[in-house]
N, C-alpha and C. Protein backbone atom coordinates (compact mmCIF):
# COMPACT_ATOMS: atom_id res chain seq x y z
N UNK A 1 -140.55 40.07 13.95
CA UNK A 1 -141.83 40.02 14.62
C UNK A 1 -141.66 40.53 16.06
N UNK A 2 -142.42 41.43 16.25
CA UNK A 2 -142.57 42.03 17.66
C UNK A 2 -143.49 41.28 18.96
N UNK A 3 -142.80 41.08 19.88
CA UNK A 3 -143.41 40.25 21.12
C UNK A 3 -144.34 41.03 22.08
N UNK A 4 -145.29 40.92 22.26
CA UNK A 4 -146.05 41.26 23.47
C UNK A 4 -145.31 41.62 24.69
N UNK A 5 -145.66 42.24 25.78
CA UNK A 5 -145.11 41.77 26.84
C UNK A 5 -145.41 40.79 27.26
N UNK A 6 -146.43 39.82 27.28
CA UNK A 6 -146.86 38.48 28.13
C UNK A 6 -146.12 37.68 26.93
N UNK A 7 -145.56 37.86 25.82
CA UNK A 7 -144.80 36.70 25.66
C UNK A 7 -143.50 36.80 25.77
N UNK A 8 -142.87 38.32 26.01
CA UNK A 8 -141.25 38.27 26.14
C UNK A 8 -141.24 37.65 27.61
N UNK A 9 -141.13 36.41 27.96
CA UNK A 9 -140.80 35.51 28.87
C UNK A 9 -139.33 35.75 29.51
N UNK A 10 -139.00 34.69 30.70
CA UNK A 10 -138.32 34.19 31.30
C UNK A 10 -138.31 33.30 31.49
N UNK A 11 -137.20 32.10 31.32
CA UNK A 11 -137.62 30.44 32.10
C UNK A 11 -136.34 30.32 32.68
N UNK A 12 -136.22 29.67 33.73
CA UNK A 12 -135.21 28.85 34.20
C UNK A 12 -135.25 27.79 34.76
N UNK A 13 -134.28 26.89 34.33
CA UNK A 13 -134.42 25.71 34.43
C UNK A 13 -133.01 24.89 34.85
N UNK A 14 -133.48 24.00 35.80
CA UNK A 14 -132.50 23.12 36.26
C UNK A 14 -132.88 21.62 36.85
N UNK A 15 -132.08 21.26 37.22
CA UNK A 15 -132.70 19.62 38.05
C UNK A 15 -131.67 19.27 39.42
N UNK A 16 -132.43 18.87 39.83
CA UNK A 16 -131.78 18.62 41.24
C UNK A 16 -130.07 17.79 40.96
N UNK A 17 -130.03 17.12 40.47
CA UNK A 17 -128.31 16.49 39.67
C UNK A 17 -127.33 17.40 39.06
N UNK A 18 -128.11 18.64 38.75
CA UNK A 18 -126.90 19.69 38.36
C UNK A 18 -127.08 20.54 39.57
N UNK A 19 -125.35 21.26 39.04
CA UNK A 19 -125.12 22.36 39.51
C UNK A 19 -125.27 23.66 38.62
N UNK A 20 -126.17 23.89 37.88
CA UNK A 20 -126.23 24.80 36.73
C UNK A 20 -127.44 25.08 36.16
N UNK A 21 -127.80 26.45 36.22
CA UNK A 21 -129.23 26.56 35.39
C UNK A 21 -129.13 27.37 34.16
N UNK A 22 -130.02 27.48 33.62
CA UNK A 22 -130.36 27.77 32.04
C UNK A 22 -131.60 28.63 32.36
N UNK A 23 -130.70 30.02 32.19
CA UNK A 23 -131.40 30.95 32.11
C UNK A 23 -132.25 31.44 30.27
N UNK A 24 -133.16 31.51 30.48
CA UNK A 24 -133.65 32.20 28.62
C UNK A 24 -134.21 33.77 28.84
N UNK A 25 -133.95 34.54 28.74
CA UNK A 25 -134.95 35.64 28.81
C UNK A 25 -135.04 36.92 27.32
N UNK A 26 -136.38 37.51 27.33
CA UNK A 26 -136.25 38.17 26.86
C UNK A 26 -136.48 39.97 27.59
N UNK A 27 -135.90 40.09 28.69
CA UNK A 27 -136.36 40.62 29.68
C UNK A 27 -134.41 42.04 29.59
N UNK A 28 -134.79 42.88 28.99
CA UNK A 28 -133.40 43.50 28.79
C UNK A 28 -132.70 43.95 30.10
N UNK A 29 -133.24 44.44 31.15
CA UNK A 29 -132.25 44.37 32.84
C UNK A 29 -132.07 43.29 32.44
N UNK A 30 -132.25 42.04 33.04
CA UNK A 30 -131.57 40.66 33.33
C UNK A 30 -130.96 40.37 31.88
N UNK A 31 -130.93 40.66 31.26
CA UNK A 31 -130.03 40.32 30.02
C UNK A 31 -128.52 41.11 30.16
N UNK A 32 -129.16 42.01 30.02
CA UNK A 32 -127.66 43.19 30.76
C UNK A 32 -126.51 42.92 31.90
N UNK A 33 -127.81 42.22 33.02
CA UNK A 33 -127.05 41.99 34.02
C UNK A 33 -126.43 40.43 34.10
N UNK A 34 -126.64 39.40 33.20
CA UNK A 34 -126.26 38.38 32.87
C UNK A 34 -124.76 39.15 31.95
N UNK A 35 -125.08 39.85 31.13
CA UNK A 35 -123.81 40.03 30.14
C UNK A 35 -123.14 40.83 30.96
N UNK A 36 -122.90 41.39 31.80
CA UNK A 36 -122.18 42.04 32.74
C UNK A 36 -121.51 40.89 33.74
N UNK A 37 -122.16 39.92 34.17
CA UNK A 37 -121.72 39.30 35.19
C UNK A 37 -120.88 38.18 34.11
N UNK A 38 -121.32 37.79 33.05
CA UNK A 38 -120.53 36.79 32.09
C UNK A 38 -119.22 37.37 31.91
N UNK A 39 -119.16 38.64 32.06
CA UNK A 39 -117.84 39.27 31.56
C UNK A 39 -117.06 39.38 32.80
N UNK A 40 -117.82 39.37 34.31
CA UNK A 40 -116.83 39.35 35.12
C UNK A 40 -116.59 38.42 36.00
N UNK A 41 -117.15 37.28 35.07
CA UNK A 41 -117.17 35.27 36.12
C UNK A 41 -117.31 34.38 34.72
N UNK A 42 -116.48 35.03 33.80
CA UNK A 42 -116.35 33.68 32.36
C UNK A 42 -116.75 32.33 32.78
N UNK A 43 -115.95 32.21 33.75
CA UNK A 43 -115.86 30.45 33.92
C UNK A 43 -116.70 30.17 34.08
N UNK A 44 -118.12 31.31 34.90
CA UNK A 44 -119.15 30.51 35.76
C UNK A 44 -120.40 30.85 35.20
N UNK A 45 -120.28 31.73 34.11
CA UNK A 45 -121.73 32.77 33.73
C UNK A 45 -121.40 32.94 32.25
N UNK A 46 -121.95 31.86 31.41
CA UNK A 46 -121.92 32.14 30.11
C UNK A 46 -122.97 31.93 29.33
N UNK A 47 -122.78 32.63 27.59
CA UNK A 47 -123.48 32.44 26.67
C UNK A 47 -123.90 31.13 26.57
N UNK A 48 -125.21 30.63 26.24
CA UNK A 48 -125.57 28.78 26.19
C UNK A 48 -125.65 29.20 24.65
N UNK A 49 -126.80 29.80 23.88
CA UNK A 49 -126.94 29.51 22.83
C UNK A 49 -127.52 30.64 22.03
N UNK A 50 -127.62 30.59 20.57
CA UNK A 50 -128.14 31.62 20.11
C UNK A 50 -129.83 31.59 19.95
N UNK A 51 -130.51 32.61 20.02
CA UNK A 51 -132.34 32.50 20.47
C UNK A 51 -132.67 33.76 19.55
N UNK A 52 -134.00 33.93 20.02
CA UNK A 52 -134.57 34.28 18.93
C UNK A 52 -134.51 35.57 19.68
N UNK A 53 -134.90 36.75 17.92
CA UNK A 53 -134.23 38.21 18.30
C UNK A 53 -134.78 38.60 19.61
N UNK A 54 -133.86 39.75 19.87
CA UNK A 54 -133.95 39.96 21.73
C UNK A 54 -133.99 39.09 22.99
N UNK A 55 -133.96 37.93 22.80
CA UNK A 55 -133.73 37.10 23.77
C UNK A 55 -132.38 36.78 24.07
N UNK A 56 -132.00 36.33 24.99
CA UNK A 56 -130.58 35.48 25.48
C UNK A 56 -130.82 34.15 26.33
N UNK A 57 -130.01 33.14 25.96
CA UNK A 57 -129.89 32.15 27.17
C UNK A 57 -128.25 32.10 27.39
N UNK A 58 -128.34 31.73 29.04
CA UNK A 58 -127.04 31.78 29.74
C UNK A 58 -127.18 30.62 30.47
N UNK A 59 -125.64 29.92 31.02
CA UNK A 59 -125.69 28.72 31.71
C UNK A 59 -125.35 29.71 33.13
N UNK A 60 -126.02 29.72 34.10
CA UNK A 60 -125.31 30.00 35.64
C UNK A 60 -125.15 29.44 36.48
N UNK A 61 -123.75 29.38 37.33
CA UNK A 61 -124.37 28.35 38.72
C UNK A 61 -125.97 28.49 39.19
N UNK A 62 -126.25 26.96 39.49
CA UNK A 62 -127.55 27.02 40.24
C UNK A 62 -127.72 27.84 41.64
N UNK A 63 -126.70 28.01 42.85
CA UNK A 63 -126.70 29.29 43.42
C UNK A 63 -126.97 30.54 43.20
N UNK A 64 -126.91 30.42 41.93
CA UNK A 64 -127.18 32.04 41.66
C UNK A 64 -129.18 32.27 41.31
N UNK A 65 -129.42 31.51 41.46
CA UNK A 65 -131.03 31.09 41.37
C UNK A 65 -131.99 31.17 42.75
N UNK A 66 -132.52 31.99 43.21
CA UNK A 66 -133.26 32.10 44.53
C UNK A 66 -134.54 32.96 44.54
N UNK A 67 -135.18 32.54 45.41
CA UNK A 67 -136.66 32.74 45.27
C UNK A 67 -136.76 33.49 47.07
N UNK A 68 -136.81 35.02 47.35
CA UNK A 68 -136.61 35.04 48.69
C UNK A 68 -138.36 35.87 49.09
N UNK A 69 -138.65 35.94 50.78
CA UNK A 69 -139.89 36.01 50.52
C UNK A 69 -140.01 37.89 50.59
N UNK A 70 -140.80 38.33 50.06
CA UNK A 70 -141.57 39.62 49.90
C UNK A 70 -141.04 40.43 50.63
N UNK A 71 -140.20 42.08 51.04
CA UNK A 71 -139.90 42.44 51.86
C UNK A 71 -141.51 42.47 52.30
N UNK A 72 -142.15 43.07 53.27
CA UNK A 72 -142.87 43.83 53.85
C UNK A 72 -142.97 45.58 53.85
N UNK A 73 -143.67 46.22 53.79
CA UNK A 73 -143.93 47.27 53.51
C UNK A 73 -142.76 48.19 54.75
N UNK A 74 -142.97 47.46 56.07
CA UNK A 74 -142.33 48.32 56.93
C UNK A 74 -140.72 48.32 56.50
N UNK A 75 -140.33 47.21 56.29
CA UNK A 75 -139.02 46.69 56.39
C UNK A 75 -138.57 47.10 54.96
N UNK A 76 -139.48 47.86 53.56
CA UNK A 76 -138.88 48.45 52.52
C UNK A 76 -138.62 50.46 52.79
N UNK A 77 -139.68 50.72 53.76
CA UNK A 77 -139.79 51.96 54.50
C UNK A 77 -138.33 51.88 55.27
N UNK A 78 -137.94 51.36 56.06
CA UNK A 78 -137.03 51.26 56.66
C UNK A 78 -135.49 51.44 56.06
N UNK A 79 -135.36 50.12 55.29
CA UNK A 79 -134.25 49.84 54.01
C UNK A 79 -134.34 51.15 53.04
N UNK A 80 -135.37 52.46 53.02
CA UNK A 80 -135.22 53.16 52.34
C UNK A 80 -134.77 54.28 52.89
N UNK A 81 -135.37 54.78 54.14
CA UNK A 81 -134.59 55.88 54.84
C UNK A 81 -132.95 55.19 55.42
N UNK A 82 -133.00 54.00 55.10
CA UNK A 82 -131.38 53.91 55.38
C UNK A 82 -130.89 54.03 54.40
N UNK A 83 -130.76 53.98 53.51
CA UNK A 83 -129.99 54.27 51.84
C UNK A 83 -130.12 55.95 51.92
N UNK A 84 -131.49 56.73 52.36
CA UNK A 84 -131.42 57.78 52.23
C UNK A 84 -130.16 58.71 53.30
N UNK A 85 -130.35 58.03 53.98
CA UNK A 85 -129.25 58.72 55.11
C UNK A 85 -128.06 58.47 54.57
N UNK A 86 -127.22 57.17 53.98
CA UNK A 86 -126.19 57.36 53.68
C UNK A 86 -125.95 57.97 52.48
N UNK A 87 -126.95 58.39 51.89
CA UNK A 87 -126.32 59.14 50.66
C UNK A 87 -126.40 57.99 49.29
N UNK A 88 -127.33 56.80 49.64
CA UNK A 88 -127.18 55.90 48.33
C UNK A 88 -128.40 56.76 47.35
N UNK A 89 -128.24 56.24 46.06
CA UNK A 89 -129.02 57.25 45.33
C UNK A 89 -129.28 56.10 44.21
N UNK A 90 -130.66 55.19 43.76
CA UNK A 90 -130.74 54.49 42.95
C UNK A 90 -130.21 54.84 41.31
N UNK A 91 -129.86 53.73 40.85
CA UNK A 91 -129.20 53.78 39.58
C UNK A 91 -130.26 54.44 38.81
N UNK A 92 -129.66 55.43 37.53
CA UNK A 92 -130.27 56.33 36.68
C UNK A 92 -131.15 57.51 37.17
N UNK A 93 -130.97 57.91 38.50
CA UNK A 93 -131.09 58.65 39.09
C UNK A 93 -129.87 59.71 39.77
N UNK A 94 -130.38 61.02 39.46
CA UNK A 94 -129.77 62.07 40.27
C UNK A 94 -129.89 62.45 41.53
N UNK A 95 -129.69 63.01 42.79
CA UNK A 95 -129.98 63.84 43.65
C UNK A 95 -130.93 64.78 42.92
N UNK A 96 -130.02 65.39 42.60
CA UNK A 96 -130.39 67.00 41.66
C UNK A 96 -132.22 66.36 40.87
N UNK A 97 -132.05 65.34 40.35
CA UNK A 97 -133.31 65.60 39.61
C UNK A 97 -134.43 65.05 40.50
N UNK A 98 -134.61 64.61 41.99
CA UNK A 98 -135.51 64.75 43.02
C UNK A 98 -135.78 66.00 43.60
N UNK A 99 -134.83 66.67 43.57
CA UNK A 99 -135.06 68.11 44.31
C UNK A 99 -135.87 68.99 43.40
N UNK A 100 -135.75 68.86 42.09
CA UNK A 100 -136.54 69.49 40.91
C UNK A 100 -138.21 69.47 40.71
């Protein structure tokens, strides 16, 4: 059965007594980037359980959980001609295929 986008969710969940949240998503970046980081922090970033197709849940430190506020328009203008000057170039992107 195929999911909507308003139902391929995210939850996370924790309580103030742990140190650990419970990530669920069906969201494939953050799935990726959970199985990437599980593979390079075993101890601290793992598989919780098996879910339903395309989803994953992971246990992570609760540090790794943050809510920060909005850049601002100026301050993403800014943060962007500085990446541009040094030569950073967002992932799945070319130089070559902006100039095109």
């Amino acid at each position: 059965m195929k999911l909507s986008p308003e139902e391929r969710e995210t939850i996370i969940l924790y309580s103030e007594a742990d140190d650990k949240a419970s990530v669920y998503t069906h969201d494939k970046k953050l799935s990726e980037k959970m199985k990437k980081l599980s593979k390079k922090y075993p101890d601290k970033i793992y598989a919780d359980r098996r879910e339903h197709p395309g989803a994953v849940s992971y246990i992570v430190p609760k540090s790794c959980v943050s809510i920060r506020e909005p850049y601002s328009d100026a301050r993403r203008r800014a943060a962007s001609e500085r990446a541009k000057e040094a030569g950073i170039v967002p992932p799945n992107r070319s130089i070559s295929s902006k100039s095109e």
